[in-house]
C-alpha atoms as a PDB file:
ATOM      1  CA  UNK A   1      -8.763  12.676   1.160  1.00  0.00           C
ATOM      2  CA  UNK A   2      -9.201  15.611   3.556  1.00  0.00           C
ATOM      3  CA  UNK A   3      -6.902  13.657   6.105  1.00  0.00           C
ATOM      4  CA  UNK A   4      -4.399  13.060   3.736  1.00  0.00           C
ATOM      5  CA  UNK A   5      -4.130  16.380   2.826  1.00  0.00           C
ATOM      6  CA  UNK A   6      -3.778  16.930   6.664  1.00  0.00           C
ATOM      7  CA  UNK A   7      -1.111  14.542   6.873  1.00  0.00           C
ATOM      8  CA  UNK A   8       0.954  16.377   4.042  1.00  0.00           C
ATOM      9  CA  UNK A   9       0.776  19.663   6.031  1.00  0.00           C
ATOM     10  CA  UNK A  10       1.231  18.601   9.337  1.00  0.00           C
ATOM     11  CA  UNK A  11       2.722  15.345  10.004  1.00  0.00           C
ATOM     12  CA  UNK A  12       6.606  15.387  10.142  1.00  0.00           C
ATOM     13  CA  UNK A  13       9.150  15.125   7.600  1.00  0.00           C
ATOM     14  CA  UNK A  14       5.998  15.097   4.827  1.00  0.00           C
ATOM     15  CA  UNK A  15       5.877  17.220   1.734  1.00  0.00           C
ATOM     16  CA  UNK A  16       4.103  20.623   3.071  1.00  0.00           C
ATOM     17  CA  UNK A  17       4.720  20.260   6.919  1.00  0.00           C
ATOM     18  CA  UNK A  18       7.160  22.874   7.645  1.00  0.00           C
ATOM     19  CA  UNK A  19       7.502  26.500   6.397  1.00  0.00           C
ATOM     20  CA  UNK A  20      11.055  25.663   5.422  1.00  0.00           C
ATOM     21  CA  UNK A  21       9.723  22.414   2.704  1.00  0.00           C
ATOM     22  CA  UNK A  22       6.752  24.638   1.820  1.00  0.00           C
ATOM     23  CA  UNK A  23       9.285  27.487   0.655  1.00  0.00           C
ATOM     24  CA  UNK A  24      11.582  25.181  -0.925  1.00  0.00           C
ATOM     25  CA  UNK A  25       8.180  23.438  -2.972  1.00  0.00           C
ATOM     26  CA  UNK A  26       6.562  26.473  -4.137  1.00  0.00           C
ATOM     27  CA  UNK A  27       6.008  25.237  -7.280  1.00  0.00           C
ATOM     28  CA  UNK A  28       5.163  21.407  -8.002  1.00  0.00           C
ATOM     29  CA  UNK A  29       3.562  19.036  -9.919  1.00  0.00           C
ATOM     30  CA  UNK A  30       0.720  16.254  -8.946  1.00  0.00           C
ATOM     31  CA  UNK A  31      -0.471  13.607 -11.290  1.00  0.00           C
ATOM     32  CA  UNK A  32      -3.738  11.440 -10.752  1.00  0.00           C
ATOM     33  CA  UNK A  33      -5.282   8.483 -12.787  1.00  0.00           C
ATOM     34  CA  UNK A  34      -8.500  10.328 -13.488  1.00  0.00           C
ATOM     35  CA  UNK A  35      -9.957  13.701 -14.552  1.00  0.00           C
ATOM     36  CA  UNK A  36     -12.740  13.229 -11.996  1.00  0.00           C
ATOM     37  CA  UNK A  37     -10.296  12.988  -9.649  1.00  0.00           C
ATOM     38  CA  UNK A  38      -7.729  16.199 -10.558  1.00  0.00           C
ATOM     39  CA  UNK A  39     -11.167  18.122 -10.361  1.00  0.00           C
ATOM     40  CA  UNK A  40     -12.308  17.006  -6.581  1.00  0.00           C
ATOM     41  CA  UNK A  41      -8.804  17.482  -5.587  1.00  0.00           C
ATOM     42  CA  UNK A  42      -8.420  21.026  -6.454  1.00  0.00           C
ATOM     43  CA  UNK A  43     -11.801  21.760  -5.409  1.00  0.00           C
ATOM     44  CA  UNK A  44     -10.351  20.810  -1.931  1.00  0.00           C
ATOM     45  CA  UNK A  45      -7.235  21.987  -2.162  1.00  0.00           C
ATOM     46  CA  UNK A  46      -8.440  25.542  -2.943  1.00  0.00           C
ATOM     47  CA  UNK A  47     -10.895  25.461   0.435  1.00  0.00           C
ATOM     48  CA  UNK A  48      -7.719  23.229   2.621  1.00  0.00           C
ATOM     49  CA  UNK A  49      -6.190  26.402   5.060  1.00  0.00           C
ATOM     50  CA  UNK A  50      -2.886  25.751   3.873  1.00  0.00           C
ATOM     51  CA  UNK A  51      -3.481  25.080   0.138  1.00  0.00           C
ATOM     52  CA  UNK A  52      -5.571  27.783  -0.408  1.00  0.00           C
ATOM     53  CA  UNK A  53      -2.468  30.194  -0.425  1.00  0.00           C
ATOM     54  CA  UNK A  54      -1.653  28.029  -3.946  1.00  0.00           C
ATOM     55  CA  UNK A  55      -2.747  28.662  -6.848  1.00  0.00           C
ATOM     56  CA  UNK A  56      -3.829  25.447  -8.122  1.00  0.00           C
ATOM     57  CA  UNK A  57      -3.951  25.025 -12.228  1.00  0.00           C
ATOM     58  CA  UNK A  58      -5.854  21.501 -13.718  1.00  0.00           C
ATOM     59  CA  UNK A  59      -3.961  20.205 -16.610  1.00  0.00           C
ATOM     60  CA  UNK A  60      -6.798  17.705 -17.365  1.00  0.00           C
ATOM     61  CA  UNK A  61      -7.568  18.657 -20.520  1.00  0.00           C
ATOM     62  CA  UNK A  62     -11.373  21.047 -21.435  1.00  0.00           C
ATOM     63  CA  UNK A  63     -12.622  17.918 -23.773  1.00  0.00           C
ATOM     64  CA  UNK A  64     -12.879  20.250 -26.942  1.00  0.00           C
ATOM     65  CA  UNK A  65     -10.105  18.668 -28.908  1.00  0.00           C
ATOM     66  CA  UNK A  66      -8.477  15.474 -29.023  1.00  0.00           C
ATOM     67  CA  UNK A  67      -5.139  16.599 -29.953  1.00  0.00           C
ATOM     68  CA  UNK A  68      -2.438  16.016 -27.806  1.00  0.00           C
ATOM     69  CA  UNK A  69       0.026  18.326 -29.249  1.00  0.00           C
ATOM     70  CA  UNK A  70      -2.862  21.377 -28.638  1.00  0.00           C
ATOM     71  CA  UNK A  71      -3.636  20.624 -25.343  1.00  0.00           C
ATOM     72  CA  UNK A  72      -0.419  19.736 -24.013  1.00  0.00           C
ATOM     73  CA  UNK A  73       0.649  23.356 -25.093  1.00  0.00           C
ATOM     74  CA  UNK A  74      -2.630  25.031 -23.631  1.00  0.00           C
ATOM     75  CA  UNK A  75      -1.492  23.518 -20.441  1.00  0.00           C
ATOM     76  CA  UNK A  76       1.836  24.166 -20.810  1.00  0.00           C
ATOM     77  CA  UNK A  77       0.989  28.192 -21.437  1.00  0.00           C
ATOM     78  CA  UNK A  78      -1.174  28.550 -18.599  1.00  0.00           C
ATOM     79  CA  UNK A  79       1.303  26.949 -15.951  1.00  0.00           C
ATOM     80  CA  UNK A  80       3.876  28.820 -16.886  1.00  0.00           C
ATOM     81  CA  UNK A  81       1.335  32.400 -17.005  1.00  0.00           C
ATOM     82  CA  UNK A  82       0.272  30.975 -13.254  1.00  0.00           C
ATOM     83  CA  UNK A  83       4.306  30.752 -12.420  1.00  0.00           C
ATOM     84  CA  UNK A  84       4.764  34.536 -13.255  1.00  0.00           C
ATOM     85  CA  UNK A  85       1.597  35.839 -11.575  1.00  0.00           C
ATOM     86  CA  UNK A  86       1.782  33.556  -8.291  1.00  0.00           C
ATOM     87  CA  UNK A  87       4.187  32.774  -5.675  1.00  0.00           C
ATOM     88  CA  UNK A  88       3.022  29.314  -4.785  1.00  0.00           C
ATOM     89  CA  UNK A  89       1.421  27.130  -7.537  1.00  0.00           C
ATOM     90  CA  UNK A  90       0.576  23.114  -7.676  1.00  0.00           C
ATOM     91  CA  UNK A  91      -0.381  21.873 -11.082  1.00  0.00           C
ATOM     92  CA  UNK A  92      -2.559  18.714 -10.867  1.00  0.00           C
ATOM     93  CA  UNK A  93      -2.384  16.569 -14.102  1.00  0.00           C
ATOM     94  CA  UNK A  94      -3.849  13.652 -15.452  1.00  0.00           C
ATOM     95  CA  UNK A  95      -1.056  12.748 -17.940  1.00  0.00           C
ATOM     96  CA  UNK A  96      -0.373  15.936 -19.275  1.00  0.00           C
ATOM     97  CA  UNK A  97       3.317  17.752 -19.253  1.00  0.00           C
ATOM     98  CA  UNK A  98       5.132  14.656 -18.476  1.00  0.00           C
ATOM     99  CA  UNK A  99       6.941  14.496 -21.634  1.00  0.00           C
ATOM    100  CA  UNK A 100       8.517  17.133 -23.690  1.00  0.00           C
ATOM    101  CA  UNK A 101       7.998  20.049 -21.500  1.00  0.00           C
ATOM    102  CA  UNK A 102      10.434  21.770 -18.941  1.00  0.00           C
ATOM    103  CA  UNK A 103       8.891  24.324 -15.941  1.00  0.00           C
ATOM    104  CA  UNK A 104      11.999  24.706 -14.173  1.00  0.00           C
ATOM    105  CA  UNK A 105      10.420  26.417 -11.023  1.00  0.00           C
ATOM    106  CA  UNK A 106       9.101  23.347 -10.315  1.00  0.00           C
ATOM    107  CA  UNK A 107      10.922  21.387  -7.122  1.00  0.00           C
ATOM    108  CA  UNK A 108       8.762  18.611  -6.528  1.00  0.00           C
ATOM    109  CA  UNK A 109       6.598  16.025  -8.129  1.00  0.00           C
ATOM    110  CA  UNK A 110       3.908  14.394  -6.849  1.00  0.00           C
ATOM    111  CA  UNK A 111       3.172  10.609  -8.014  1.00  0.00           C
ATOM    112  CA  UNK A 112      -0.483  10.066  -7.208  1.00  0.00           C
ATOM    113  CA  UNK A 113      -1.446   7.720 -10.389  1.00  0.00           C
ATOM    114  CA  UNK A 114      -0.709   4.026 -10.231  1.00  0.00           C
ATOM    115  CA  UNK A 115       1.633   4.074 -13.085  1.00  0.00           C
ATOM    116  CA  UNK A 116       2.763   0.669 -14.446  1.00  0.00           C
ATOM    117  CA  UNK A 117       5.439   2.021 -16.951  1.00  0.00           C
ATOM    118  CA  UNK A 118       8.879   2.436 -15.559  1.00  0.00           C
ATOM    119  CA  UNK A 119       9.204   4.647 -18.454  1.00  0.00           C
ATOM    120  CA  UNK A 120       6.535   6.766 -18.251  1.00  0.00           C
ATOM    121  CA  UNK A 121       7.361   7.161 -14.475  1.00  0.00           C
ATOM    122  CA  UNK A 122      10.516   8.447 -14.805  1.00  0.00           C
ATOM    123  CA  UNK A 123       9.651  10.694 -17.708  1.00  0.00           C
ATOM    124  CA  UNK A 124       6.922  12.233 -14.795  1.00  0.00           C
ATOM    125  CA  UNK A 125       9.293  12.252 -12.251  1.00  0.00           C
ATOM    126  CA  UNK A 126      12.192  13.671 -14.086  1.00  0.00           C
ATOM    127  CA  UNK A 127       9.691  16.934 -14.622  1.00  0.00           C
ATOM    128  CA  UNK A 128      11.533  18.226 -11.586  1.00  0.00           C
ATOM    129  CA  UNK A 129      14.698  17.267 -12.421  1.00  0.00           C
ATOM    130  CA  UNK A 130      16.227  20.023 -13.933  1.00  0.00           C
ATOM    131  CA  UNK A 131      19.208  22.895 -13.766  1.00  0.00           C
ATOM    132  CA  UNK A 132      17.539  26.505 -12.807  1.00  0.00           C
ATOM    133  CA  UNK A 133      18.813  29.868 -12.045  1.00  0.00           C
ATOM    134  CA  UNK A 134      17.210  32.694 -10.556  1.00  0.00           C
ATOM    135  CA  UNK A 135      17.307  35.795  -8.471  1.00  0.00           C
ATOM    136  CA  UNK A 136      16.195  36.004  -5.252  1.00  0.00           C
ATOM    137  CA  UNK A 137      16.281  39.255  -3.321  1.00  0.00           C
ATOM    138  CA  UNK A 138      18.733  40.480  -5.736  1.00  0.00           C
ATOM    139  CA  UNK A 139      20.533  37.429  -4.847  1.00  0.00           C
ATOM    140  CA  UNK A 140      21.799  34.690  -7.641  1.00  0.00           C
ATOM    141  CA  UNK A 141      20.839  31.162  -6.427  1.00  0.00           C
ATOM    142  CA  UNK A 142      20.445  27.627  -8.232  1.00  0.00           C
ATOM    143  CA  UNK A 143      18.279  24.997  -7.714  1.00  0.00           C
ATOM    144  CA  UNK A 144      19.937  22.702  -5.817  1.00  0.00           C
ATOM    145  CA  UNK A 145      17.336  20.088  -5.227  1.00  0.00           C
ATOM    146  CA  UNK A 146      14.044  17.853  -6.677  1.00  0.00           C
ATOM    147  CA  UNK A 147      11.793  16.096  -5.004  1.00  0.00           C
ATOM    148  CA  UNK A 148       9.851  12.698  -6.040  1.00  0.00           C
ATOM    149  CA  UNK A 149       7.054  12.117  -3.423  1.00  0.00           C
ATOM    150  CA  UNK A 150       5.542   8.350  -3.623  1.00  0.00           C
ATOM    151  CA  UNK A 151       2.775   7.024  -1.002  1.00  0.00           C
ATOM    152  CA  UNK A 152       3.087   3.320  -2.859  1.00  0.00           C
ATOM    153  CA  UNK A 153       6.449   2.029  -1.671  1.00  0.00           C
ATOM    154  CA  UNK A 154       5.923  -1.618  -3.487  1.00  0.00           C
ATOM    155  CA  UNK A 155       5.025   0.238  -6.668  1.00  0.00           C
ATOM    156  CA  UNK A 156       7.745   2.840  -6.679  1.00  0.00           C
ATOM    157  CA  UNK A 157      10.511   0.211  -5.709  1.00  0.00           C
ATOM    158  CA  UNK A 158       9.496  -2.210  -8.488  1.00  0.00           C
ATOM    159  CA  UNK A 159       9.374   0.597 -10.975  1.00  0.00           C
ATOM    160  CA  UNK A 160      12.653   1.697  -9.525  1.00  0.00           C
ATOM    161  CA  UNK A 161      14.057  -2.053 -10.456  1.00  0.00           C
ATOM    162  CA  UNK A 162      12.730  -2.253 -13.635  1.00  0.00           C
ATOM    163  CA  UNK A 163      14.230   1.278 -15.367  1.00  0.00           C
ATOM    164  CA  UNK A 164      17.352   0.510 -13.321  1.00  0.00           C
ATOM    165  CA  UNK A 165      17.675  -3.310 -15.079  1.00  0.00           C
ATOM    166  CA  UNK A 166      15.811  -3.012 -18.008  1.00  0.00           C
ATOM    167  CA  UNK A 167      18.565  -0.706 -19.732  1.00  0.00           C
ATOM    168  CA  UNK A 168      20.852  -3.578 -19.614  1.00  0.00           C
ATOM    169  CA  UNK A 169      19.989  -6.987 -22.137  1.00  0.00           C
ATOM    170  CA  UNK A 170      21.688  -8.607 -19.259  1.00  0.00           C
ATOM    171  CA  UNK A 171      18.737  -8.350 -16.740  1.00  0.00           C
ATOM    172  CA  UNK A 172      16.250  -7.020 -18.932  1.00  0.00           C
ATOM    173  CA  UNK A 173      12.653  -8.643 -18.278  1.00  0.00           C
ATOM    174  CA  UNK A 174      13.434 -10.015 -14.699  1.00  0.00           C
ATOM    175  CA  UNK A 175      16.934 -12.079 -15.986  1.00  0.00           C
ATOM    176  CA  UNK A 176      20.428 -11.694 -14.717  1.00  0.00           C
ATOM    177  CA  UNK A 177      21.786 -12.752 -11.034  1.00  0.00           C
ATOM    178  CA  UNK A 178      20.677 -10.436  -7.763  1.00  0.00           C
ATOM    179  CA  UNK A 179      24.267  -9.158  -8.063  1.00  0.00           C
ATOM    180  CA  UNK A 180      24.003  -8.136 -11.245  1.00  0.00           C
ATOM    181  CA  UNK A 181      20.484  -6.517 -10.912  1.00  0.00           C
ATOM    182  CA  UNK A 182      21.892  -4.868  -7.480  1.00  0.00           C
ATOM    183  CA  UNK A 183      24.608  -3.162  -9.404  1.00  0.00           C
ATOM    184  CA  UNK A 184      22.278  -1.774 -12.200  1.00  0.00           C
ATOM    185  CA  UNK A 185      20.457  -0.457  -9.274  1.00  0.00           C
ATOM    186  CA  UNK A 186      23.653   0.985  -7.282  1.00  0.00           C
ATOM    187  CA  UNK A 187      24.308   2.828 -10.114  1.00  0.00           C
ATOM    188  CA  UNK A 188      20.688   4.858 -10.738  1.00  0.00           C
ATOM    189  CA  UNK A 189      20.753   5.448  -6.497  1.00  0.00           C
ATOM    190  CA  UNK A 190      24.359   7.712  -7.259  1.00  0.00           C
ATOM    191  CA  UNK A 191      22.150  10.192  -9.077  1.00  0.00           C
ATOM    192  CA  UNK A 192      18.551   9.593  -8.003  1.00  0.00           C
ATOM    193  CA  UNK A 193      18.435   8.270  -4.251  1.00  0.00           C
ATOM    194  CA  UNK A 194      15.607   6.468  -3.030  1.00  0.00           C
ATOM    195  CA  UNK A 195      14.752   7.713   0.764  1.00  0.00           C
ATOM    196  CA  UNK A 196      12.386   6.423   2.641  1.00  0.00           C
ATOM    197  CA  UNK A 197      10.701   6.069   6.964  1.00  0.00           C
ATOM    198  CA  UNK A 198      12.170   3.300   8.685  1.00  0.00           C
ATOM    199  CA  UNK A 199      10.024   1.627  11.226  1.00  0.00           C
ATOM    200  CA  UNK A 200      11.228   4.166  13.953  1.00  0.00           C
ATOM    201  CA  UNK A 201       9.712   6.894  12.022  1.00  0.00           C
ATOM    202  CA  UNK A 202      13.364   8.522  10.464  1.00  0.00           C
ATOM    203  CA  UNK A 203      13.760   8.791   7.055  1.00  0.00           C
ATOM    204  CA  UNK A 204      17.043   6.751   5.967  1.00  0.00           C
ATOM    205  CA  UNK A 205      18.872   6.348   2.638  1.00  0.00           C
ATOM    206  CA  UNK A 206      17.875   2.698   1.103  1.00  0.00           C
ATOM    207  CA  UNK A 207      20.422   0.493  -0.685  1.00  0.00           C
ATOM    208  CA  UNK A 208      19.982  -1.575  -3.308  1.00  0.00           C
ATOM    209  CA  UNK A 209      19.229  -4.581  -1.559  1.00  0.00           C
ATOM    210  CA  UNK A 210      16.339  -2.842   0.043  1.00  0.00           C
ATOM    211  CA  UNK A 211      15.606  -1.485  -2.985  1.00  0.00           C
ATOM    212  CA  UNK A 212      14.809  -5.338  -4.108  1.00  0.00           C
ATOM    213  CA  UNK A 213      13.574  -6.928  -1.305  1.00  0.00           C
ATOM    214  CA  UNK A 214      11.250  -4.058   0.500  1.00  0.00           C
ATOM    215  CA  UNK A 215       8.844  -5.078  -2.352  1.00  0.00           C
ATOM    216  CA  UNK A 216       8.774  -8.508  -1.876  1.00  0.00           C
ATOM    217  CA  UNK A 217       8.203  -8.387   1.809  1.00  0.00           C
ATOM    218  CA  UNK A 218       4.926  -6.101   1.406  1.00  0.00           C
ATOM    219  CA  UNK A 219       3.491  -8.405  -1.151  1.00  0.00           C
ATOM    220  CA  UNK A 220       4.244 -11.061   1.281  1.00  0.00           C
ATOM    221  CA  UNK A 221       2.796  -9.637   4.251  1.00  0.00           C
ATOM    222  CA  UNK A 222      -0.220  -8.754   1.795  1.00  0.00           C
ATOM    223  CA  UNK A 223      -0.782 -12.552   1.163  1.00  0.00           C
ATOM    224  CA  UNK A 224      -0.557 -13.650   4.746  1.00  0.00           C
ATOM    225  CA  UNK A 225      -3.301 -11.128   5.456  1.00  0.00           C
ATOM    226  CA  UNK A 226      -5.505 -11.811   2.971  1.00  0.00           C
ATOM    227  CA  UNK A 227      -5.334 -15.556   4.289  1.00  0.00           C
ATOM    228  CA  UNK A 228      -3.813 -16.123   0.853  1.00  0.00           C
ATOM    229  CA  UNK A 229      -6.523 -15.113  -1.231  1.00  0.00           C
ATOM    230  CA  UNK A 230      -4.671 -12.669  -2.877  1.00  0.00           C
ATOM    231  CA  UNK A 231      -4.140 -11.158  -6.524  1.00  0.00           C
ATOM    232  CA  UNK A 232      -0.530 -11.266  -6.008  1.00  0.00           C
ATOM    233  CA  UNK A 233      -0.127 -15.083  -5.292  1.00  0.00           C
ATOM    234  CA  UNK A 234      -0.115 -15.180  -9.239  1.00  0.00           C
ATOM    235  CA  UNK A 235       0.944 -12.079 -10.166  1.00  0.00           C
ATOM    236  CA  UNK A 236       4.316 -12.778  -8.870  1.00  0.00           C
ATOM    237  CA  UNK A 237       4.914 -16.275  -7.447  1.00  0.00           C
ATOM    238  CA  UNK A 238       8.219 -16.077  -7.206  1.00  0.00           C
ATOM    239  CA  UNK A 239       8.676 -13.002  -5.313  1.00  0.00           C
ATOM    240  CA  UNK A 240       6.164 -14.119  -2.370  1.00  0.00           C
ATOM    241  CA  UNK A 241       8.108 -17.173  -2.022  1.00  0.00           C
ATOM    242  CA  UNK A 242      11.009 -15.668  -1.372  1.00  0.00           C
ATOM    243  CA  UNK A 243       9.575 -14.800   1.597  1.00  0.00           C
ATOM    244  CA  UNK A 244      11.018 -16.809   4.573  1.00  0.00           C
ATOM    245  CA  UNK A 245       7.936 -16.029   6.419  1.00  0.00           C
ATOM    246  CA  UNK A 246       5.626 -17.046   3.830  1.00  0.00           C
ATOM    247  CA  UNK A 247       7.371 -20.547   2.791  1.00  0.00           C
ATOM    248  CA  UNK A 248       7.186 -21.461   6.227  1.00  0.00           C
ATOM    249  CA  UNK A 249       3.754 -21.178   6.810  1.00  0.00           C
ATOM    250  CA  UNK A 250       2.457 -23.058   3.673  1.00  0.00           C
ATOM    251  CA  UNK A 251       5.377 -25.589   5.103  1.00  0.00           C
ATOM    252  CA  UNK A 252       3.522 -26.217   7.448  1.00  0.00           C
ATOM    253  CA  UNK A 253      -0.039 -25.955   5.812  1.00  0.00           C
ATOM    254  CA  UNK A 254       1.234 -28.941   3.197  1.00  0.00           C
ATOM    255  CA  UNK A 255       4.221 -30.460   4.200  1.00  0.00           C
ATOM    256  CA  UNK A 256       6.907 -31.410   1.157  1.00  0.00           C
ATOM    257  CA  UNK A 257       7.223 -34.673   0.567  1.00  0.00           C
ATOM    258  CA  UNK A 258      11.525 -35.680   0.665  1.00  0.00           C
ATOM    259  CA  UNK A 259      12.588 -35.640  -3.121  1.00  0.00           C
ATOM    260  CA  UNK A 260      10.014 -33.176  -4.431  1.00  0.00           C
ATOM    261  CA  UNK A 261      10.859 -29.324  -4.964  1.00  0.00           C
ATOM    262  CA  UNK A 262       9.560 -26.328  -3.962  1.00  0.00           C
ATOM    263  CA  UNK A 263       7.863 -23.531  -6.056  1.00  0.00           C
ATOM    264  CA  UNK A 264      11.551 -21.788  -7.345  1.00  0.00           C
ATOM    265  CA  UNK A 265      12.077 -18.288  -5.720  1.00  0.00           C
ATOM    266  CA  UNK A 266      14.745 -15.821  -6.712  1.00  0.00           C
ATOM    267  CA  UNK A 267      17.619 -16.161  -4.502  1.00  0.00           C
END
């Protein structure tokens, strides 16, 4: 954890690394799996030298209440008191203030839960996504930009997919033609573009192609790996066989007899 926070504050093009991305992410939002977790982060992140210029406020909950409602607005009052009385803020959460709730100082979200919902992913991401105003040095000036950070590229892709296709009955559930899934997706990058580091180390604009395949090629990498003892041969069968790479080898490991198909694979 302590290198990774290292990585976020000094490796380039990440999150924190400049002075120019730290001023434009003063305030933002991280969101974990686990209480545990949200409290052995900010314990680090108030003793990290660059993170312990934030103020860092743990929306996790005190356990004295089940109540959503309550504690969502207990959360919700002491981010925004935290806002006013500090100039740099991260609010770690563990699924609280995703929904229903606008902080519009915040720039940047941080996705550090492995979130299955499309959903409930964009709901957290969205957080960001909002119109501000504000005065700066007597100075009017707008927000003009929000920030999704993902360290899960396969997980945030396929998420991507899913909202983008699942709006339409036409490719809802997986169904449809590439084409038509590609579009659904061509249309979500026009207001929420996905960008991501190339193999050269620059961070380029992905398409929607990429946007369907990238995820396919690290669970079929994964496989080969693993020697093929992998989760993912049967949590998606079809998407590892669409992997050129992949087909080839078990080709080779059991030859197809003339006549006889091969496992289908989305085209």
């Amino acid at each position: 954890m302590l290198k990774w926070l290292s990585t976020l504050t000094h490796n380039e093009k990440y999150p924190f690394s400049t002075p120019e991305l730290r001023a434009e992410l003063k305030h933002t939002f991280w969101l974990l799996n686990r209480v545990d977790s949200a409290k052995a982060l900010k314990r680090l992140l108030d003793h990290d030298p660059v993170f312990e210029n934030y103020h860092v406020e743990l929306a996790a909950g005190d356990g004295k209440t089940d109540d959503d409602q309550i504690i969502n607005e207990k959360a919700l009052d002491r981010v925004r008191k935290a806002i006013e009385d500090y100039d740099k803020t991260i609010t770690l959460s563990v699924g609280q203030l995703t929904t229903g709730v606008t902080i519009p100082e915040w720039t940047g979200v941080l996705m550090l839960s492995n979130m299955k919902s499309p959903s409930l992913y964009m709901q957290a991401a969205f957080r960001s996504q909002n119109p501000w105003t504000y005065s700066e040095n007597g100075e009017p000036k707008q927000k003009e930009n929000a920030y999704v950070f993902d360290f899960a590229p396969e997980r945030t892709l396929t998420l991507y997919d899913d909202f983008a296709n699942n709006l339409s009955s036409q490719t809802t559930n997986g169904g449809g033609t590439t084409e038509n899934r590609k579009d659904h997706i061509k249309r979500l990058l026009n207001f929420f573009p996905v960008i991501a580091e190339d193999s050269e180390g620059k961070m380029v604009e992905l398409d929607a192609g990429q946007v369907l395949t990238i995820p396919k090629t690290i669970k079929a990498q994964e496989v080969v790996k693993r020697g093929f003892m992998s989760n993912l041969l049967f949590q998606n069968i079809g998407g590892i066989f669409a992997s050129t790479e992949a087909r080839e080898i078990l080709n080779q490991l059991n030859p197809v007899d003339e006549g006889k198909s091969t496992p289908a694979a989305d085209k």
